[in-house]
Protein backbone atom coordinates (compact mmCIF):
# COMPACT_ATOMS: atom_id res chain seq x y z
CA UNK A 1 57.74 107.67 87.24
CA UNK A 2 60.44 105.18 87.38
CA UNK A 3 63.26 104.50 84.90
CA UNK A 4 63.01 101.48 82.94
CA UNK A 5 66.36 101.37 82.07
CA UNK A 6 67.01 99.36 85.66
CA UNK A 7 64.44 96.71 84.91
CA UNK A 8 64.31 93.37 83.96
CA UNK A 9 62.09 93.98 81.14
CA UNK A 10 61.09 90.32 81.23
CA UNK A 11 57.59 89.86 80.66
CA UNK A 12 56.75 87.43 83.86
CA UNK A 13 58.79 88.72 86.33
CA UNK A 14 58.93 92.74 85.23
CA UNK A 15 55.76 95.04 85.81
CA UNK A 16 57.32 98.28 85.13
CA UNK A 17 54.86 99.39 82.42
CA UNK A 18 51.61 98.65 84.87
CA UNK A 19 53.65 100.59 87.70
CA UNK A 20 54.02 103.43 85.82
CA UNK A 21 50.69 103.12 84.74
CA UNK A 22 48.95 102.41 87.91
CA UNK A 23 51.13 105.87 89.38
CA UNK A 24 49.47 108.22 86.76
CA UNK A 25 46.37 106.50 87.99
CA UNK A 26 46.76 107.32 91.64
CA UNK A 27 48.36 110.39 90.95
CA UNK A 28 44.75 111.41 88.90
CA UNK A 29 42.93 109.71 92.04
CA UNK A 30 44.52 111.89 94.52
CA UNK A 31 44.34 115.23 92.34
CA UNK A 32 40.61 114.93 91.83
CA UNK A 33 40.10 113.21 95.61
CA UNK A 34 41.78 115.52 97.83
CA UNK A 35 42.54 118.38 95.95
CA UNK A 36 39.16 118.94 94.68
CA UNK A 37 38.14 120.43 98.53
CA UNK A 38 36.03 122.32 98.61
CA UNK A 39 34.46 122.51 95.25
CA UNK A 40 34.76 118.25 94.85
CA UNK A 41 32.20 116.26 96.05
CA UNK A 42 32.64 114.07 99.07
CA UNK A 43 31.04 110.91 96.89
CA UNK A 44 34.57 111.43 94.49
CA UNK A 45 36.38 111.69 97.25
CA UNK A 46 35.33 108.37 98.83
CA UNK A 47 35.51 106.44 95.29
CA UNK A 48 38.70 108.10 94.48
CA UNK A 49 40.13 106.49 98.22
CA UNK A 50 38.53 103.32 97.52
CA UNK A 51 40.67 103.23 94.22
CA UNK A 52 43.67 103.90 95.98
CA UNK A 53 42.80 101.21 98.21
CA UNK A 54 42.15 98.66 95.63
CA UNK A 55 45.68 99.27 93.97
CA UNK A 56 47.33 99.37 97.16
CA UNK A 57 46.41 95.46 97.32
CA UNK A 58 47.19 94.96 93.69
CA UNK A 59 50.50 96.86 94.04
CA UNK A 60 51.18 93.86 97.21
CA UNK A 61 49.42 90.57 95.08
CA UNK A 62 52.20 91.83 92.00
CA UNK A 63 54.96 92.50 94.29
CA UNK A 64 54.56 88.48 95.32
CA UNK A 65 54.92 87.95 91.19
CA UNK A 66 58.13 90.44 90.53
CA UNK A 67 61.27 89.04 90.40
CA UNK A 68 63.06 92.00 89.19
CA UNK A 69 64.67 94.08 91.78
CA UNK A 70 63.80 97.29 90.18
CA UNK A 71 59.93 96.52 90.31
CA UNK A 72 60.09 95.08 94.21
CA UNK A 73 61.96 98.83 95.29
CA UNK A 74 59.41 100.98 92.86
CA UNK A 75 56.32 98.96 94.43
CA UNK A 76 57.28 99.59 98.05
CA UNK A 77 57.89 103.15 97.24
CA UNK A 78 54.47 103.00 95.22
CA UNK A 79 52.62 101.61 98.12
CA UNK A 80 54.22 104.14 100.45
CA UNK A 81 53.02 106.79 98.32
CA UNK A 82 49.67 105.66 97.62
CA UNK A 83 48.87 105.16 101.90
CA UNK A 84 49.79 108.57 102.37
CA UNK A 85 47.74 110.15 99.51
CA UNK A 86 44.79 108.19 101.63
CA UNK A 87 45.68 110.21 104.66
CA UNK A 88 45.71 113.22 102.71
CA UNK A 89 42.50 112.59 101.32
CA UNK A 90 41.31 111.75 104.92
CA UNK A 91 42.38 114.80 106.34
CA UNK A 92 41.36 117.13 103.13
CA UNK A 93 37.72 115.99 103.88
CA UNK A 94 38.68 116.18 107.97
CA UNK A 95 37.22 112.26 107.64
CA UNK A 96 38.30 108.53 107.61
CA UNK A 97 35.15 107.23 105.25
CA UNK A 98 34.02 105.02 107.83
């Protein structure tokens, strides 16, 4: 999680709240997604990548919005993280979902 104390805290130009938020969420993704093998199901798996997916894009369409500093560094890093959780739900299933 990141420290808030760095941020903006401005309400248009600050997402710090919905990246903290939208980590626990990918962090509970990845958990259930990947480390779920071999007692998960592939089906979680796939929807639990697809998540990722979708907040990768949403963690790029807010980083065009930020204008705090803070948020633009925690979003790359977020992004970062969230590709390689894909790759390690890829290779925990030994599969790219395609």
């Amino acid at each position: 999680m990141i420290e808030n104390a760095a941020h903006t805290q401005k309400p248009a130009e600050c997402f710090v709240e919905r990246i903290n938020s939208i980590a626990e969420m990918c962090d509970n993704e990845y958990y259930m997604s990947a480390l779920g093998v071999p007692f998960g199901s592939l089906e979680r798996a796939r929807r639990g990548r697809l998540r990722i997916m979708e907040v990768i894009a949403e963690l790029e369409d807010m980083g065009k919005k930020a204008s705090c500093p803070a948020c633009h560094q925690e979003i790359k890093a977020q992004i970062q993280r969230q590709r390689h959780a894909i790759a390690e739900i890829e290779n925990a299933w030994n599969t790219d979902f395609k």
